[in-house]
Protein backbone atom coordinates (compact mmCIF):
# COMPACT_ATOMS: atom_id res chain seq x y z
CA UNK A 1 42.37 13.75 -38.68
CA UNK A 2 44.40 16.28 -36.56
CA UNK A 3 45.43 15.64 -33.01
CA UNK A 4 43.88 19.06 -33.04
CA UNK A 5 40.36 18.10 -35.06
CA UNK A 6 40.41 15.12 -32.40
CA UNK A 7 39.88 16.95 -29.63
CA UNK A 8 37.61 19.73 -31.12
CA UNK A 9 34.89 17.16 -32.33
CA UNK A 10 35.25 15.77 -28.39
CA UNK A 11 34.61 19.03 -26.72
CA UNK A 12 31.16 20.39 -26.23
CA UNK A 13 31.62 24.06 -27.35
CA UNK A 14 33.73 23.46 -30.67
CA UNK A 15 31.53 20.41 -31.74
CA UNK A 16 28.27 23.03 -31.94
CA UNK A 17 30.48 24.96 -34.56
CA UNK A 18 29.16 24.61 -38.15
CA UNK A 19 31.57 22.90 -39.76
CA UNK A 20 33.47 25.51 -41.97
CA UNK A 21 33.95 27.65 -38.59
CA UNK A 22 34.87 24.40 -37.24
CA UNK A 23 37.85 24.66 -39.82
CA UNK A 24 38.54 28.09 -39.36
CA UNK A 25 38.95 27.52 -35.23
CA UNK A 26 41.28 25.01 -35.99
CA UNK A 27 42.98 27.15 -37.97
CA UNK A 28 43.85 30.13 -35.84
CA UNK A 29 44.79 28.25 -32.71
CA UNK A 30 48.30 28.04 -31.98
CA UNK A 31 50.14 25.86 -29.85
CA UNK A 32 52.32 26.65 -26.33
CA UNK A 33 54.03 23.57 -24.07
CA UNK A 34 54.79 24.18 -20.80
CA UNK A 35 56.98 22.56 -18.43
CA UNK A 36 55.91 21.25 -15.38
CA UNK A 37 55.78 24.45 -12.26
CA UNK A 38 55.79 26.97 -15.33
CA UNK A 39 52.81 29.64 -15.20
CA UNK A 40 51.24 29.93 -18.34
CA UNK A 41 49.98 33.20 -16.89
CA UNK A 42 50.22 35.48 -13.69
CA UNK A 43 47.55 36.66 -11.60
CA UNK A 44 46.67 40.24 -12.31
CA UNK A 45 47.69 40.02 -16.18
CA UNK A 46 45.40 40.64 -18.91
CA UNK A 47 44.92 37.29 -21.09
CA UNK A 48 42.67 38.05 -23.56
CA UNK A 49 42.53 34.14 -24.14
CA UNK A 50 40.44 31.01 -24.55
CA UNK A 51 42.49 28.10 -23.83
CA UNK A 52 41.94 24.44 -24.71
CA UNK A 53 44.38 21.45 -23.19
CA UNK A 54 46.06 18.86 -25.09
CA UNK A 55 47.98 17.35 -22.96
CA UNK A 56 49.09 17.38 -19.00
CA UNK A 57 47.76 19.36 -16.09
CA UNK A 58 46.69 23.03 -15.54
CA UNK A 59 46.04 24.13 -11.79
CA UNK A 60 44.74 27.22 -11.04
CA UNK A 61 46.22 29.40 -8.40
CA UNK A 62 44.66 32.07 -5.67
CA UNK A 63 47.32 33.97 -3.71
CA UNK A 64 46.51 35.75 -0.50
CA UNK A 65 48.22 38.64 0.74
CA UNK A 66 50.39 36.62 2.93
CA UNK A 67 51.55 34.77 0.23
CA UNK A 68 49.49 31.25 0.54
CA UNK A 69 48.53 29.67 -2.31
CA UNK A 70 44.41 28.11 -2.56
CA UNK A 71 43.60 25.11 -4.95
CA UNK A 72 40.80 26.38 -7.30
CA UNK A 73 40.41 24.30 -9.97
CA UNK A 74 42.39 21.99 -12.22
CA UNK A 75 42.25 21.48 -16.25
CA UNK A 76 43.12 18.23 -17.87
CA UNK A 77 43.18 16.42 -21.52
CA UNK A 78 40.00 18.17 -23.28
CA UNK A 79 39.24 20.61 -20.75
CA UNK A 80 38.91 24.34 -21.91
CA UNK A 81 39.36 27.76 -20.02
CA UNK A 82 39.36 31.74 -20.61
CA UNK A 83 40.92 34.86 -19.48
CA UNK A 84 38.57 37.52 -18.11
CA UNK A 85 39.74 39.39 -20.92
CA UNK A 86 38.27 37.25 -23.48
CA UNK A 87 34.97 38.47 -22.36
CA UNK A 88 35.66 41.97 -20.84
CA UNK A 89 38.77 43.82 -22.35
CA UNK A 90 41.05 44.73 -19.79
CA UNK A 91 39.81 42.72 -17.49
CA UNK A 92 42.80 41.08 -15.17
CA UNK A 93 42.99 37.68 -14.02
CA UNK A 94 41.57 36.55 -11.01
CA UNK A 95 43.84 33.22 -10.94
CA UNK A 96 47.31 32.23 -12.15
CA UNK A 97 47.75 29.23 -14.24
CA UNK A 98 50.54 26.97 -13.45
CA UNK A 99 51.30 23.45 -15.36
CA UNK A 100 51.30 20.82 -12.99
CA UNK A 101 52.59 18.41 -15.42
CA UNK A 102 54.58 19.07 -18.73
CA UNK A 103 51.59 20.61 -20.95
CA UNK A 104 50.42 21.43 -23.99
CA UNK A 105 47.63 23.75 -24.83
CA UNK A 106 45.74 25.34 -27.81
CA UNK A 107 45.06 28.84 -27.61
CA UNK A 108 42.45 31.36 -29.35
CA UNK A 109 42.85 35.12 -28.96
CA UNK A 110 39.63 36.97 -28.07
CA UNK A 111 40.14 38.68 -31.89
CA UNK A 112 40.26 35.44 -33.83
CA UNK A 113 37.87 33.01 -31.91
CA UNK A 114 35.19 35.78 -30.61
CA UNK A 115 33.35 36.77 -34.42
CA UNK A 116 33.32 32.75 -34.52
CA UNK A 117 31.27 32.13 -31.61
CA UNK A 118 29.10 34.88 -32.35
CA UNK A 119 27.97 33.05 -36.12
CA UNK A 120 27.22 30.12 -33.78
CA UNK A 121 24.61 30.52 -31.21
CA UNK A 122 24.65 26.83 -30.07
CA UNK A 123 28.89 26.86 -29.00
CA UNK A 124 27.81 30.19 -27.21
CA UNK A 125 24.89 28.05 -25.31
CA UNK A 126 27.41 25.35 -24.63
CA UNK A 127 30.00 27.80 -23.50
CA UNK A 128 27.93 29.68 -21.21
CA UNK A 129 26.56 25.94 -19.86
CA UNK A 130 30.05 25.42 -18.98
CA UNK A 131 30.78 29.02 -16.90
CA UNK A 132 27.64 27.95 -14.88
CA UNK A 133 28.93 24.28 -13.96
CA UNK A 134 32.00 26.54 -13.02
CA UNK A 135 30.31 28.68 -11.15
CA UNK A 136 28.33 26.54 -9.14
CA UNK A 137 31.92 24.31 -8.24
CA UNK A 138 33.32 27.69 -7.09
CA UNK A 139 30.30 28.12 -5.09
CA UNK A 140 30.54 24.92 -3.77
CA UNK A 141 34.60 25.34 -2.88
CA UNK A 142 33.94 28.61 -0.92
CA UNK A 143 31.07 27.41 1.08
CA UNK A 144 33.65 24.56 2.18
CA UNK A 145 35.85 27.02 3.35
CA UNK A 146 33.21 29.09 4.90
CA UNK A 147 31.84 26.63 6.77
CA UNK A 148 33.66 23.60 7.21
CA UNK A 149 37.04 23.09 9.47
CA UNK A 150 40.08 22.49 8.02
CA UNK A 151 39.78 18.91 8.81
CA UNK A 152 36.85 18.02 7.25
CA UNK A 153 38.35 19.56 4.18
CA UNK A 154 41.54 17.34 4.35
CA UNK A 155 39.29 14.45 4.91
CA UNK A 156 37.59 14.87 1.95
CA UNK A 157 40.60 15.44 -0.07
CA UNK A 158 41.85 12.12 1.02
CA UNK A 159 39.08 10.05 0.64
CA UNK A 160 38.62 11.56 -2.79
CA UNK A 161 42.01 10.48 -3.42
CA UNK A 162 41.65 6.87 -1.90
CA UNK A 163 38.50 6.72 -4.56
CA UNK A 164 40.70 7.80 -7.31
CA UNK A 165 43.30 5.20 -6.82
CA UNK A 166 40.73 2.80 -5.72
CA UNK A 167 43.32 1.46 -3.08
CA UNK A 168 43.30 1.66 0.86
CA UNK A 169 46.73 3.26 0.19
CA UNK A 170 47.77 6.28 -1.66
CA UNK A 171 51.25 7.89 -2.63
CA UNK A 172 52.16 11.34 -0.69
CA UNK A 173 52.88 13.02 -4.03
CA UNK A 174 51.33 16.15 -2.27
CA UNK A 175 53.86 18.22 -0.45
CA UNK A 176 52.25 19.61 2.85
CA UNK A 177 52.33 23.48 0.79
CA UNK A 178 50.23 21.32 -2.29
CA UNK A 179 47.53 19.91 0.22
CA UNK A 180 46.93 22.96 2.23
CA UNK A 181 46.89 24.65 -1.21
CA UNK A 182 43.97 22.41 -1.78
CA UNK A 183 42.05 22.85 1.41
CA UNK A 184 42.38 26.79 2.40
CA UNK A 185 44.94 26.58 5.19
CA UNK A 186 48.63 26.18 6.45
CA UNK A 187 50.93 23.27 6.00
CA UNK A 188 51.33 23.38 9.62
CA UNK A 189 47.65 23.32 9.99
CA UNK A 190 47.31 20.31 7.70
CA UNK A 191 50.24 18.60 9.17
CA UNK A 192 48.69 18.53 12.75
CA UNK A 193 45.61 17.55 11.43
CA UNK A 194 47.34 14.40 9.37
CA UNK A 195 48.94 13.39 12.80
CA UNK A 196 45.71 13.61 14.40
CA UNK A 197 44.07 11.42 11.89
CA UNK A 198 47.08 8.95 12.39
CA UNK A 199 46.28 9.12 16.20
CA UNK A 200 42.69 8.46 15.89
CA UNK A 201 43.06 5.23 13.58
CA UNK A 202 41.49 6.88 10.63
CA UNK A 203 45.00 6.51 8.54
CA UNK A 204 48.54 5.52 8.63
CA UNK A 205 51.18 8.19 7.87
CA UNK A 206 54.25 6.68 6.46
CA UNK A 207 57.09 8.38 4.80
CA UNK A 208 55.84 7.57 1.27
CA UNK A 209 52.34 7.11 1.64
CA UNK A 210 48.80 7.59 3.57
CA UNK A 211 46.98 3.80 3.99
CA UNK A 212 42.93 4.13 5.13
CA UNK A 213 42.44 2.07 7.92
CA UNK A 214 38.91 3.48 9.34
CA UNK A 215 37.28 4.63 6.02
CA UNK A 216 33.66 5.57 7.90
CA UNK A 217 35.87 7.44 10.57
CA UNK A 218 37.34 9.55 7.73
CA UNK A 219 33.91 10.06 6.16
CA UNK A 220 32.51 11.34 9.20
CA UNK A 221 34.78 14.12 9.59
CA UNK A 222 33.64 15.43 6.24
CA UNK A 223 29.87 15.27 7.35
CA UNK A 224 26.61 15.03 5.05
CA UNK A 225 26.35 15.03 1.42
């Protein structure tokens, strides 16, 4: 089997194909690597494309008009996304797409992969499954940012990090730009905010880490749910 089949029979929208237009999705995908901080597209282009990862890390990117950059969603091993143009022709993108880590995708044009979906009513049921769960995560991320201060946002960015490692300590392989990126804000915004966590006990700030010392603390910052 293909590292290619492998990963179609895994996801959720290519494993409803029949298997003959199973074969033929495999066979019109083509392959792009990217190196890590290369966009694999710009906000504002037209990507008429459906995009599947192999390998690495995809962020995507909001800009503002002043130039800061917001965290909206990342794309790892297995993980699939689309171009507005694959649905709506013409239709620019709302994000950029920049590799986090050296990548390598799979990508369908809306031409090749679209009369395939159509013969398959189930992959279309799966895929428009998947741009609700999207949805409602976007939802989710603006109502943070709506409604919640910038350091309950950072909060909850660290403690999701301190679950990830599943340590009391975590590398800073976030630059200050990368975590106020992630929580809506400024890195001098998220930098007094660190120091205030660091003067309230919640963490310690070294050089080349964060260490939890008052997980609850944290926690509380972030508030319910």
């Amino acid at each position: 089997m293909s590292r290619l089949s492998a990963l179609l029979v895994e996801n959720a929208i290519f494993k409803a194909l029949a298997p003959a237009d199973q074969t033929q999705a495999e066979q019109v995908a083509f392959l792009r690597r990217y190196q890590r901080g290369e966009n694999v597209v710009l906000f504002g282009d037209v990507w008429p494309y459906l995009l599947l990862v192999a390998d690495g890390l995809l962020e995507a990117l909001k800009e503002s008009s002043e130039g800061r950059n917001l965290h909206v969603a990342r794309f790892s091993q297995g993980e699939v996304f689309w171009g507005l143009a694959f649905f709506r022709e013409d239709a620019p993108m709302p994000v950029s797409l920049e590799a986090r880590e050296d990548c390598q995708i799979y990508l369908w044009s809306r031409a090749a992969l679209l009369p395939i979906l159509l013969r398959n009513g189930s992959a279309s049921w799966e895929l428009s499954r998947l741009m609700a769960e999207r949805m409602q995560r976007v939802s989710d991320l603006v109502e943070g940012l709506a409604f919640q201060p910038v350091a309950g946002r950072l909060a909850r960015l660290l403690l999701d990090h301190f679950m990830q490692a599943d340590d009391s300590s975590i590398s800073r392989n976030l630059t200050l730009d990368e975590m106020a990126a992630r929580v809506g804000s400024t890195r001098e915004m998220v930098c007094r905010a660190l120091y205030n966590f660091s003067d309230k006990k919640l963490i310690e700030v070294t050089r080349t880490e964060f260490v939890l010392t008052d997980r609850e603390g944290l926690a509380r910052l972030v508030g319910p749910g």
